[in-house]
Protein backbone atom coordinates (compact mmCIF):
# COMPACT_ATOMS: atom_id res chain seq x y z
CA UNK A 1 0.00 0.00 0.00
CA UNK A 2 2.83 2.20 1.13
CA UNK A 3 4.41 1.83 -1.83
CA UNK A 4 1.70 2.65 -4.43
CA UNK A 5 1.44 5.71 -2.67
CA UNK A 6 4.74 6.60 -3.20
CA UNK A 7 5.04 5.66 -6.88
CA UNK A 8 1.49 6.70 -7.53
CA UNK A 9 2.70 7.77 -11.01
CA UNK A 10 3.30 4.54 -11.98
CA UNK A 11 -0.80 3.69 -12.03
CA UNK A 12 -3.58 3.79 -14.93
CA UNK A 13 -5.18 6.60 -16.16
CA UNK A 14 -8.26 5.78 -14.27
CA UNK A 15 -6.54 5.74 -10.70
CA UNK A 16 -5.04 9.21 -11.72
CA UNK A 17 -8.10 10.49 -12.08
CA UNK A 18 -9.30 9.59 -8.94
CA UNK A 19 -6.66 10.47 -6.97
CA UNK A 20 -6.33 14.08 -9.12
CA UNK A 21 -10.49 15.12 -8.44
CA UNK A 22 -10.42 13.54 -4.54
CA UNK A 23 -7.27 15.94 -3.19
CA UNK A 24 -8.54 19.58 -2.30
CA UNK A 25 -7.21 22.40 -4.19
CA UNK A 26 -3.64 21.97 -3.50
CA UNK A 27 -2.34 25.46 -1.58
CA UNK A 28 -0.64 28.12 -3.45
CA UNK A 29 1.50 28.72 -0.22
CA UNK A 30 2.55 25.06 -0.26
CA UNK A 31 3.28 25.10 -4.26
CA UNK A 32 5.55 28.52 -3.71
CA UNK A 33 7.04 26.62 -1.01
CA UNK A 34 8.10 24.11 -3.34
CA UNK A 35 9.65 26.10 -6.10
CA UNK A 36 11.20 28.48 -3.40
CA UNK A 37 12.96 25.10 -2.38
CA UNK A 38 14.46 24.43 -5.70
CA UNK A 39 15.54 27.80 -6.45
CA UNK A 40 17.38 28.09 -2.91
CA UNK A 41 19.04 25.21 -3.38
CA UNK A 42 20.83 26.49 -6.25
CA UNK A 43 21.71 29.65 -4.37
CA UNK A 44 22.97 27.22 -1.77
CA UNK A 45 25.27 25.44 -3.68
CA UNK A 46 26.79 28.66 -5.65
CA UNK A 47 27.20 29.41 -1.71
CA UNK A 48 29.29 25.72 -1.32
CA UNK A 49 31.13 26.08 -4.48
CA UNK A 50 32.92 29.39 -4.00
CA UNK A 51 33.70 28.59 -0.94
CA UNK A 52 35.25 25.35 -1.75
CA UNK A 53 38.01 27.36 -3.86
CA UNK A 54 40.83 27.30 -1.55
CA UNK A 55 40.31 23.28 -0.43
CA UNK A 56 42.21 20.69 -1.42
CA UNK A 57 41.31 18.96 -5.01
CA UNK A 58 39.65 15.72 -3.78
CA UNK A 59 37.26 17.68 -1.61
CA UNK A 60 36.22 20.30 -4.45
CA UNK A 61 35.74 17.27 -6.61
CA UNK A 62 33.33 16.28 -4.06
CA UNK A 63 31.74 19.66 -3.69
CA UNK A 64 31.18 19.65 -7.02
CA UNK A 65 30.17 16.18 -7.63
CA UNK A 66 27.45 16.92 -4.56
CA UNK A 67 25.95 19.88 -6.37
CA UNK A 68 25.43 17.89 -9.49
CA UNK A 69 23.65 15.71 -7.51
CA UNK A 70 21.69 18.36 -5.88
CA UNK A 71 20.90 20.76 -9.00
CA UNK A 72 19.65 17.18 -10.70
CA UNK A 73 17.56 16.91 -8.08
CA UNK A 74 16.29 20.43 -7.51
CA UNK A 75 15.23 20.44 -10.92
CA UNK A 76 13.95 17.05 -11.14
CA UNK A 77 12.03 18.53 -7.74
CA UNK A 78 10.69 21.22 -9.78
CA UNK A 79 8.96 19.54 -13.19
CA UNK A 80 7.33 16.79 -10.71
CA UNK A 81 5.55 19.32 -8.43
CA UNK A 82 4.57 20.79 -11.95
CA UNK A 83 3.57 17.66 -13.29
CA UNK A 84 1.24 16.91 -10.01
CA UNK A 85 -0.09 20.65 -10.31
CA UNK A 86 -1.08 19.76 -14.40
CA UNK A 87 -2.71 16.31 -13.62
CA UNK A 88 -4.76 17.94 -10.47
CA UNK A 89 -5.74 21.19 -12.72
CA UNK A 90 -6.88 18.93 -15.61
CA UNK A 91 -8.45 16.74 -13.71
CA UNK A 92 -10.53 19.20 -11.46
CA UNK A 93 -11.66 20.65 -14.92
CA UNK A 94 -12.75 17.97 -16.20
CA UNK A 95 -14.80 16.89 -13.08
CA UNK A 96 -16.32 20.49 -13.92
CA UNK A 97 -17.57 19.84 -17.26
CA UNK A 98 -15.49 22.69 -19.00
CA UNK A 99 -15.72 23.29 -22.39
CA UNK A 100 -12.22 22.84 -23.02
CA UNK A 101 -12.17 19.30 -21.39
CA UNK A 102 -9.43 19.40 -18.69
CA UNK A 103 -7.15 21.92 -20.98
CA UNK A 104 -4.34 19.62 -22.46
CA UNK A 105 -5.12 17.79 -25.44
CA UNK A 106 -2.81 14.46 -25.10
CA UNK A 107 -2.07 12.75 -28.58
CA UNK A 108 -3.91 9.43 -28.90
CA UNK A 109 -7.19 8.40 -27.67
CA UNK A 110 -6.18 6.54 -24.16
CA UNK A 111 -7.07 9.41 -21.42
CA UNK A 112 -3.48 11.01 -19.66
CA UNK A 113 -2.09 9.20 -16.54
CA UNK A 114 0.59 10.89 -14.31
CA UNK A 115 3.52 9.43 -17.03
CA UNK A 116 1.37 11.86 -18.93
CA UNK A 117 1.50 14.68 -17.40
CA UNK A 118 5.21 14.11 -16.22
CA UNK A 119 5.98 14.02 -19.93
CA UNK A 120 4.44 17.33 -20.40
CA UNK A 121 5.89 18.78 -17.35
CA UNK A 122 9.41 17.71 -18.64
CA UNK A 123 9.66 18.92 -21.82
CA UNK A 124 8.01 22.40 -20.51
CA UNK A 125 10.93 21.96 -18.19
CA UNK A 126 13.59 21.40 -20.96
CA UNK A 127 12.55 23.13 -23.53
CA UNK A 128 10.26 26.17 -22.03
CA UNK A 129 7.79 25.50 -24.99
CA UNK A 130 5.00 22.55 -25.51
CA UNK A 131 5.70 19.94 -27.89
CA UNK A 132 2.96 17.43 -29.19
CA UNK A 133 0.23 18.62 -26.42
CA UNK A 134 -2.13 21.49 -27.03
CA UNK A 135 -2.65 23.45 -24.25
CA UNK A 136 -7.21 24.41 -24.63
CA UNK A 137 -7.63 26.55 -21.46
CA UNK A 138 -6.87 29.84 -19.95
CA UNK A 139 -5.71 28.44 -16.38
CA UNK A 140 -3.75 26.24 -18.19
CA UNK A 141 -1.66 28.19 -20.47
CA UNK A 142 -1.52 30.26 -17.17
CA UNK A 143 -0.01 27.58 -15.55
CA UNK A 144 2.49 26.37 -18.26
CA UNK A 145 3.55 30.26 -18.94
CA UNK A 146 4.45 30.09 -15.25
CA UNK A 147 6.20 26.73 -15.44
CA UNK A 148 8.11 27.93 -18.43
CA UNK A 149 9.81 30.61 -16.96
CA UNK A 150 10.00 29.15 -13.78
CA UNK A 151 12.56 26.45 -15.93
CA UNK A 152 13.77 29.50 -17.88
CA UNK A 153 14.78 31.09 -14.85
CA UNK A 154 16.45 27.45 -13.21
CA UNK A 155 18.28 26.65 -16.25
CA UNK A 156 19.65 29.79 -16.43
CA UNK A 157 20.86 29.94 -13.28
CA UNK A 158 22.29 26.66 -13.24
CA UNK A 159 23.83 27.58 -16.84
CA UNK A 160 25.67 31.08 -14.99
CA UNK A 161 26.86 28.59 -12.28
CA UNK A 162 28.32 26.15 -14.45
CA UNK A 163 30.27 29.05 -16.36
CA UNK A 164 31.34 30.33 -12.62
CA UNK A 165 32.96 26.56 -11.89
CA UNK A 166 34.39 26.60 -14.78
CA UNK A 167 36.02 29.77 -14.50
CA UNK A 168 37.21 29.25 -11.17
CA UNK A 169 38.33 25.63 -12.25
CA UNK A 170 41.01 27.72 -15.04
C-alpha cells in the first residue's frame, strides 16, 4: 500500500483520475514553497562552491560532484511538483464539465495518466515550450507560462553557475 502511494505515477489513467479530483485544491503557499525550495538550493550550492576554492582537489571534486547531484535533483524537484499541479488542474476541470475538457489535449485516444502529465511537465521543463500537447484553457496556459519561466529562470541559473565553476576551475 505504502508503496503505491509513493510511486502513484506509476498507475492507470483511471486511478489518476481519482486520486487528481479527490485531493482539495492543493495550496498556493505550499506550491511557492516548493519552487522556493528548488531555487534556494541552487543559491545554496553557488554558496558551497565558491567557498570550496581554496580546499584541497579531492574535496572540491566532491563539492562539485554533490551539487550535481543536488541541481539534478532540484530540478527534477521542480517539473514533478509541476507535473502533479497539471494532472490535479486537468483533472478538477474535467470533473467540472469545461468546455475545453481538462485543458491539455494528449495525442492518442487513451485518457493522460501521471507518465502523462510528467511528460508534459518535462519537456516544458527542458525546452520552455509545448511539444505534441495542445494546451485548450486559460488556467492552463496560465499555468504552463508560469512553469516555463520558472525552468527558464532554473536553467539559467544553473547555466551562470556552471560558467562560474568553470572559471574558477582555469
Amino acid at each position: 500500500m505504502y508503496l503505491q502511494r509513493l510511486f502513484c505515477f506509476l498507475t492507470n489513467a483511471e486511478s489518476t483520475r481519482s486520486r487528481a479530483q479527490s485531493q482539495d485544491q492543493p495550496s498556493v503557499i505550499w506550491f511557492s514553497l516548493l519552487l522556493l525550495s528548488a531555487f534556494a538550493s541552487v543559491a545554496a550550492i553557488a554558496m558551497l562552491l565558491s567557498n570550496s576554492r581554496d580546499m584541497a582537489l579531492m574535496t572540491r571534486v566532491g563539492h562539485v560532484l554533490v551539487s550535481l547531484l543536488a541541481l539534478m535533483s532540484s530540478w527534477l524537484l521542480m517539473q514533478c511538483i509541476f507535473a502533479f499541479r497539471y494532472a490535479h488542474l486537468y483533472y478538477q476541470t474535467e470533473l467540472k464539465g469545461h468546455p475545453a475538457g481538462g485543458g491539455l489535449q494528449f495525442p492518442g485516444v487513451l485518457p493522460p495518466d501521471y507518465f502523462d502529465f510528467l511528460y508534459y511537465a518535462h519537456v516544458v521543463g527542458m525546452t520552455s515550450q509545448v511539444s505534441d500537447v495542445v494546451v485548450t484553457s486559460r488556467p492552463m496556459r496560465h499555468l504552463t507560462l508560469l512553469h516555463s519561466l520558472a525552468a527558464f529562470a532554473f536553467n539559467m541559473m544553473v547555466l551562470a553557475l556552471s560558467v562560474n565553476v568553470m572559471a574558477g576551475l582555469l
